[in-house]
Protein backbone atom coordinates (compact mmCIF):
# COMPACT_ATOMS: atom_id res chain seq x y z
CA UNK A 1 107.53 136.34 61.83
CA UNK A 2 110.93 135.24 63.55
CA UNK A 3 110.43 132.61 66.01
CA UNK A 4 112.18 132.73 69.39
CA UNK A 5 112.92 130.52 71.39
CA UNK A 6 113.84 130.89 75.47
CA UNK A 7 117.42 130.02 76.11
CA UNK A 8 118.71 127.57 78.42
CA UNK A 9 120.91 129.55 79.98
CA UNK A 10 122.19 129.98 83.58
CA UNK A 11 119.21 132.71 84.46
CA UNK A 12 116.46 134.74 83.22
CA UNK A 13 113.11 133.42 81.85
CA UNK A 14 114.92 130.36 80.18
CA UNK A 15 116.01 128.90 83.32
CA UNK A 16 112.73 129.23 85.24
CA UNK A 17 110.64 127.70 82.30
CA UNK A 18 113.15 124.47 82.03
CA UNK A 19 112.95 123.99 86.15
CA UNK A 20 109.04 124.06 85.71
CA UNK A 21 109.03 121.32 83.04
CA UNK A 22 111.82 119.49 85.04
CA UNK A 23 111.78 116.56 87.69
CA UNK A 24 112.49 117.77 91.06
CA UNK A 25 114.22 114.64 91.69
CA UNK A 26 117.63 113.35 90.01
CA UNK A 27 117.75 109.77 89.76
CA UNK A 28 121.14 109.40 88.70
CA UNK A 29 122.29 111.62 91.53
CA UNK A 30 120.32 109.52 93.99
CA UNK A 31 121.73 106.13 92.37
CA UNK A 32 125.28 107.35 92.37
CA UNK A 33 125.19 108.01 96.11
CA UNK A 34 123.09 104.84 96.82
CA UNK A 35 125.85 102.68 94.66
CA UNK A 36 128.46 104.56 96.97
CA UNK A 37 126.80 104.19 100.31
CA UNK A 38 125.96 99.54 99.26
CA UNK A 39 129.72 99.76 98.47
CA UNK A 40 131.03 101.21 101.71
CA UNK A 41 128.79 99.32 103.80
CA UNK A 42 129.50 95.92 102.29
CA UNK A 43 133.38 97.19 103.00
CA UNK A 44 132.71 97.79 106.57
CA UNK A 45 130.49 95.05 106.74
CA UNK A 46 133.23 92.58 105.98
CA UNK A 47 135.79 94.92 108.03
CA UNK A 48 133.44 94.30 111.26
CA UNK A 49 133.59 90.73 110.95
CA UNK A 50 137.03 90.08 110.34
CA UNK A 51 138.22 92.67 112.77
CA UNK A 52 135.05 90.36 115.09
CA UNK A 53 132.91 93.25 116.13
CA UNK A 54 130.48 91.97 113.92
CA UNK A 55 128.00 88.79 115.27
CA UNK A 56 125.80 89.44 112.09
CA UNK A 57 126.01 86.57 109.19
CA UNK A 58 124.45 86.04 106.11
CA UNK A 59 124.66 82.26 106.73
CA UNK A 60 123.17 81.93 110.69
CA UNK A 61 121.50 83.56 113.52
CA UNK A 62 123.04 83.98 116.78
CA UNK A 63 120.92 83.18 119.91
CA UNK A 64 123.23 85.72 121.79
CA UNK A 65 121.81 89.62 121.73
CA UNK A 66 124.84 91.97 119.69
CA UNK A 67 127.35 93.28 122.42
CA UNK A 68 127.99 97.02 122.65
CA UNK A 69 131.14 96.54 120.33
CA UNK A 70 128.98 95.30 117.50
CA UNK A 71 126.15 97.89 118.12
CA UNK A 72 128.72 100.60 117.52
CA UNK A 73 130.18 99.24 114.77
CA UNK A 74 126.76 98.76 112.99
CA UNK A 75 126.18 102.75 113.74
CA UNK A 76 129.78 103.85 112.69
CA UNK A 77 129.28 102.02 109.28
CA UNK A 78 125.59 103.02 108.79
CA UNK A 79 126.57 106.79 109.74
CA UNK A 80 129.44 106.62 107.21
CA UNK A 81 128.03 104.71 104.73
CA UNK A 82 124.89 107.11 104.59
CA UNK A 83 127.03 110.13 104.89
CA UNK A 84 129.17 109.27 102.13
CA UNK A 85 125.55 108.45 99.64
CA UNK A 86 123.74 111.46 101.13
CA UNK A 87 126.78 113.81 100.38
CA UNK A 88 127.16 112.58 96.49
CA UNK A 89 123.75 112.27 96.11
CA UNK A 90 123.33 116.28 97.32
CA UNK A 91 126.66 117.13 95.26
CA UNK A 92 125.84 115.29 92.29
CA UNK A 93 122.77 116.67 90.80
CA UNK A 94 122.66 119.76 88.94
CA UNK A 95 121.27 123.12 90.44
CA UNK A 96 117.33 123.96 90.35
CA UNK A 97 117.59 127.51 89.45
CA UNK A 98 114.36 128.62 89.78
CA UNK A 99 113.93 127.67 93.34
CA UNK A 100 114.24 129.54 96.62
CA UNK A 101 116.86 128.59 99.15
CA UNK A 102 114.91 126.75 101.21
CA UNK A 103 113.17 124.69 98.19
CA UNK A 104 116.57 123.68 97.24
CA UNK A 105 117.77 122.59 100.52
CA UNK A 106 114.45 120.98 100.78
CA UNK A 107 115.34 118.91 97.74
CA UNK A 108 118.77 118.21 98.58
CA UNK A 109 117.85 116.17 101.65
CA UNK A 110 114.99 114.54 100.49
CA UNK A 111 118.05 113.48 97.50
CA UNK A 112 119.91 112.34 100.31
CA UNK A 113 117.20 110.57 101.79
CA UNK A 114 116.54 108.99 98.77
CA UNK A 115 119.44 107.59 98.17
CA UNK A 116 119.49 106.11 101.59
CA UNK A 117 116.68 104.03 101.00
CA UNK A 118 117.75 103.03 97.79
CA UNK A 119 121.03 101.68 99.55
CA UNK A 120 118.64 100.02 101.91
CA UNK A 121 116.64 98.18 99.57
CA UNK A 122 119.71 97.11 98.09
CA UNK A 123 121.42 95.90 101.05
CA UNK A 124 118.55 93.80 101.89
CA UNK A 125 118.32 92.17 98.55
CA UNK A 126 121.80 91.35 99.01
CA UNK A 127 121.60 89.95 102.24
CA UNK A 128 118.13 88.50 102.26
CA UNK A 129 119.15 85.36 103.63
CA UNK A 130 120.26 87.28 106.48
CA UNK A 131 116.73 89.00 106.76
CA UNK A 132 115.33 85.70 106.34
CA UNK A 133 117.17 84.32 109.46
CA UNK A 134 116.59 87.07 111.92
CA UNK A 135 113.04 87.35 110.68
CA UNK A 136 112.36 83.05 111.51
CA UNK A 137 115.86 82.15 112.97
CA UNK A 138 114.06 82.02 117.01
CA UNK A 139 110.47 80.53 115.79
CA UNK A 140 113.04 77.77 114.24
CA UNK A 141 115.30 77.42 117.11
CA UNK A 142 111.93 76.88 118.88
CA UNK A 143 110.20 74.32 116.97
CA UNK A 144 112.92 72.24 115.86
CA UNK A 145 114.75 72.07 120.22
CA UNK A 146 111.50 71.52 121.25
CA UNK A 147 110.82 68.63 118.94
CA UNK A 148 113.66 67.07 119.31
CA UNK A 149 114.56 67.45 123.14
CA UNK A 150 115.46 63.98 124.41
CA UNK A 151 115.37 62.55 120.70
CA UNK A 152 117.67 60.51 119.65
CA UNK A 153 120.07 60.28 121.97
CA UNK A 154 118.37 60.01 125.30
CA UNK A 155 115.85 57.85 124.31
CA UNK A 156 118.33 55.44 122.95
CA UNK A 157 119.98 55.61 126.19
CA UNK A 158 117.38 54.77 128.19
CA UNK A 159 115.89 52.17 125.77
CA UNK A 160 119.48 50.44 125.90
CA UNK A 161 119.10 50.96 129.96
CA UNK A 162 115.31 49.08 129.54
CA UNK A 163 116.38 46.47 127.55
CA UNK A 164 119.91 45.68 129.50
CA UNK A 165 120.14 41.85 129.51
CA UNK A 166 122.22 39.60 131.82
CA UNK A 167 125.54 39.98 130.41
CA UNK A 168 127.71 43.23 130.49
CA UNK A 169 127.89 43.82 126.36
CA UNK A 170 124.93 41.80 125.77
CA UNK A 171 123.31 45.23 123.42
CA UNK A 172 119.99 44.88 121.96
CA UNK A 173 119.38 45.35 118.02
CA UNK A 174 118.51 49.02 116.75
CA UNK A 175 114.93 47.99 116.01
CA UNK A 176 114.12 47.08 119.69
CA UNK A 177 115.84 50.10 121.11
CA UNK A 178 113.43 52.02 118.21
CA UNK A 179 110.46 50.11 119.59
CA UNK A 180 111.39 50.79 123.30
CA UNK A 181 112.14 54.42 122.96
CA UNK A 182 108.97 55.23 120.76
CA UNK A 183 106.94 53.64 123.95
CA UNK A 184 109.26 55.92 125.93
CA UNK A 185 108.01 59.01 123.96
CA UNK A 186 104.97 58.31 123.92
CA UNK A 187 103.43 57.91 127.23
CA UNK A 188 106.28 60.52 128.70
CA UNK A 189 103.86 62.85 126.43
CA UNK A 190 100.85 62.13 127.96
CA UNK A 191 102.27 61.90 131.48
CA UNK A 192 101.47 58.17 132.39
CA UNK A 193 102.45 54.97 131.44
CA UNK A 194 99.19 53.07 129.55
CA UNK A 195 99.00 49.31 131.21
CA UNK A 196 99.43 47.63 127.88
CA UNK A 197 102.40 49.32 126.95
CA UNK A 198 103.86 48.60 130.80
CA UNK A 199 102.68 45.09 130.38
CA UNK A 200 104.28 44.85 126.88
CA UNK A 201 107.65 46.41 128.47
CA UNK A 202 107.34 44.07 131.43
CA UNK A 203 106.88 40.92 129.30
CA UNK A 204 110.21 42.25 127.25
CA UNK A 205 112.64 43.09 129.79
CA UNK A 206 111.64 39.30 131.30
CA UNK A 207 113.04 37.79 128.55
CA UNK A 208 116.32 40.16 127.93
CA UNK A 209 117.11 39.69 131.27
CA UNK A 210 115.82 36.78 132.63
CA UNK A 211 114.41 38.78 135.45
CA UNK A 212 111.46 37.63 137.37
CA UNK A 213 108.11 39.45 137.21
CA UNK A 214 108.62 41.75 140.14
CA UNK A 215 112.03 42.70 139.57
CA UNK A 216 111.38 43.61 136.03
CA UNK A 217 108.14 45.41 136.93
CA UNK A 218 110.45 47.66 139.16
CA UNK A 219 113.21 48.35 136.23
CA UNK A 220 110.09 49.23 133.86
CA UNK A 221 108.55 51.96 136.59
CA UNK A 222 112.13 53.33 137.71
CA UNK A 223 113.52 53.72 133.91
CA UNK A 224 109.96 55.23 132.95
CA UNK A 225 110.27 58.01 135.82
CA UNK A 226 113.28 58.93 135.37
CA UNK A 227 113.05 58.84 131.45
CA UNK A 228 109.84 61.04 132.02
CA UNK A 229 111.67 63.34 133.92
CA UNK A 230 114.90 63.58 131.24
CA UNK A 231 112.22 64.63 128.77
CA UNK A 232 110.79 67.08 131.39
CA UNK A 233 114.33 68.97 132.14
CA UNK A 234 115.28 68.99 128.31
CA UNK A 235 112.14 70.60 127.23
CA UNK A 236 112.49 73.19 129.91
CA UNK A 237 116.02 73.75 128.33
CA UNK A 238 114.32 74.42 125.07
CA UNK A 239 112.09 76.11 125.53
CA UNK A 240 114.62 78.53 127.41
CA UNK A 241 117.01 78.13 124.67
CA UNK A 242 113.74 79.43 122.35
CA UNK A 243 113.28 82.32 124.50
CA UNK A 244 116.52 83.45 124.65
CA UNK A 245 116.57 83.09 120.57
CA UNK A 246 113.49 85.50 120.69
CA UNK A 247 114.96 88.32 122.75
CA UNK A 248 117.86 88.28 121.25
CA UNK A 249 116.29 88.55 117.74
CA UNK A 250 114.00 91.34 118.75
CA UNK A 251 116.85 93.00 121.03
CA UNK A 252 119.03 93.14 117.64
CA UNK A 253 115.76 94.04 115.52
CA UNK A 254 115.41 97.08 117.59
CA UNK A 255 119.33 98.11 116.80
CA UNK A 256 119.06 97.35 113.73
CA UNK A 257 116.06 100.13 113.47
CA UNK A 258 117.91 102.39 115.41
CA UNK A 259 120.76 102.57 113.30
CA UNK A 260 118.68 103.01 110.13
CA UNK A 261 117.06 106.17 111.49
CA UNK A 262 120.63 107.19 112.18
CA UNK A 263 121.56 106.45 108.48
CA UNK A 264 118.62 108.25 107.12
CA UNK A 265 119.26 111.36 109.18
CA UNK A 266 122.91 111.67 108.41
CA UNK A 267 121.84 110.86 104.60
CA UNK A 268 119.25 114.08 104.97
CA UNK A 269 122.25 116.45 106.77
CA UNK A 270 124.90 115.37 104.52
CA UNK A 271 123.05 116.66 101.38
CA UNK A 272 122.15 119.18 102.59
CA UNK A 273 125.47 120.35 103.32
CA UNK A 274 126.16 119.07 100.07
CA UNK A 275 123.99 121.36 98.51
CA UNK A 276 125.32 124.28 100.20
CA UNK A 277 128.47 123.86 99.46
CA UNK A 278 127.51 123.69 95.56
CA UNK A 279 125.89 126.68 96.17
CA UNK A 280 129.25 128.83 97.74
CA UNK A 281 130.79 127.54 93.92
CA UNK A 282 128.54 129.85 92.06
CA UNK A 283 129.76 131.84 89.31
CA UNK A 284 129.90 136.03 88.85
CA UNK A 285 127.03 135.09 86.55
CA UNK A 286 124.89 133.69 88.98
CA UNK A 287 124.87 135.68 91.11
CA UNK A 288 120.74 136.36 90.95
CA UNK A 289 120.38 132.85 91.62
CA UNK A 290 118.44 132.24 95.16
């Protein structure tokens, strides 16, 4: 008995039988667009910042929230970058000829979907040291201000102001100023100045300067309070300079979200189209085709 075989052609049984045996989705149709939507992106992406209406770095995080000019640059190149990937990705793949019209627009979006995440995930590999910032760029800011507020430099300056002795340019070696400002620290942490390190201060400044007890009791209480309240002020500033970090992180997180959906939906609309259009280029042949 002759055996047959069902053709691969354009229609008929053939055609239906190699759709149901067939992967709705065409990777290389999704990767193409994907490859052309990371390419377009990084070109915009460096377009943005050398044209400036891009604060967004690989290498830093900004403690200022994105302006309007940089928000609509991000959605311009995340609408055209998508569009282009979505389009290809839609145009690319070839037809599923045993599907109804709506099944095969169905598919050509989700292609175009597709390939917009696939840009996405590639994007973020590439800039993952921007990710990295915005996700711990504020809690940074916050820790490492706060830390050091006052540190080195105005505890050095009051140290040298402690430890002044009787003659203008008469400066004290780094390790007392080190020993006076970690006293400093100290006890402007807890608020109050222990007796032994006030006595110990007192007993120090009397023999830099020569000073009698009372009169270097009074430079030990006046640099202390106003040393205390230094510290005070600059940890206010940080932890202002901290908040400000964290809205402007989340203020850009939520843009940065907002233009995604944008991408994926103009990825999803631009196959779609895509796929119509392949569809108006059928042949006299195919014409049964849904």
């Amino acid at each position: 008995m002759q055996a047959h075989t069902l053709p691969l052609t354009a229609s008929g049984e053939g055609a239906s039988w190699a759709d149901s045996v067939r992967s709705g989705v065409a990777w290389g149709a999704i990767f193409a667009g994907a490859a052309a939507a990371g390419a377009l992106s990084l070109i915009l992406f460096m377009l943005g910042i050398g044209l400036g209406l891009s604060t967004v770095s690989p290498f830093a995080i900004s403690t200022q929230p994105i302006g309007w000019s940089s928000i609509g640059w991000i959605a311009l190149t995340e609408l055209l970058a998508s569009g282009v990937g979505g389009y290809m990705a839609g145009r690319l793949h070839t037809r599923w000829n045993s599907t109804s019209r709506d099944e095969a627009g169905f598919r050509d979006m989700a292609h175009g979907m597709l390939a917009w995440a696939v840009a996405s995930l590639m994007m973020a590999a590439l800039l993952a040291s921007s990710v990295r910032a915005v996700a711990s760029g504020a809690v940074d800011i916050a820790s490492n201000t706060a830390a050091n507020a006052g540190a080195p430099n105005l505890t050095e300056y009051y140290a040298d102001m402690m430890l002044r002795g009787g003659n203008p340019g008469d400066a004290a070696g780094a390790g007392l100023r080190n020993e006076v400002g970690k006293i400093l620290l100290a006890n402007a942490r807890s608020n109050s100045m222990a007796a032994e390190d006030r006595a110990y201060l007192l007993r120090m400044v009397m023999a830099r300067s020569g000073a009698n007890e009372a009169d270097a009791g009074a430079r030990v209480d006046a640099v202390y309070t106003r040393f205390e309240r230094a510290t005070a002020e600059a940890q206010a500033q940080a932890r202002e300079a901290a908040d400000r970090a964290r809205r402007a992180a989340a203020y850009s997180a939520l843009w940065m979200v907002a233009a995604l959906v944008l991408g994926a939906l103009t990825a999803s609309v631009c196959a779609g189209l895509a796929g119509r259009g392949r569809a108006r280029e059928r042949t006299p042949e195919d014409s049964g085709l849904p």
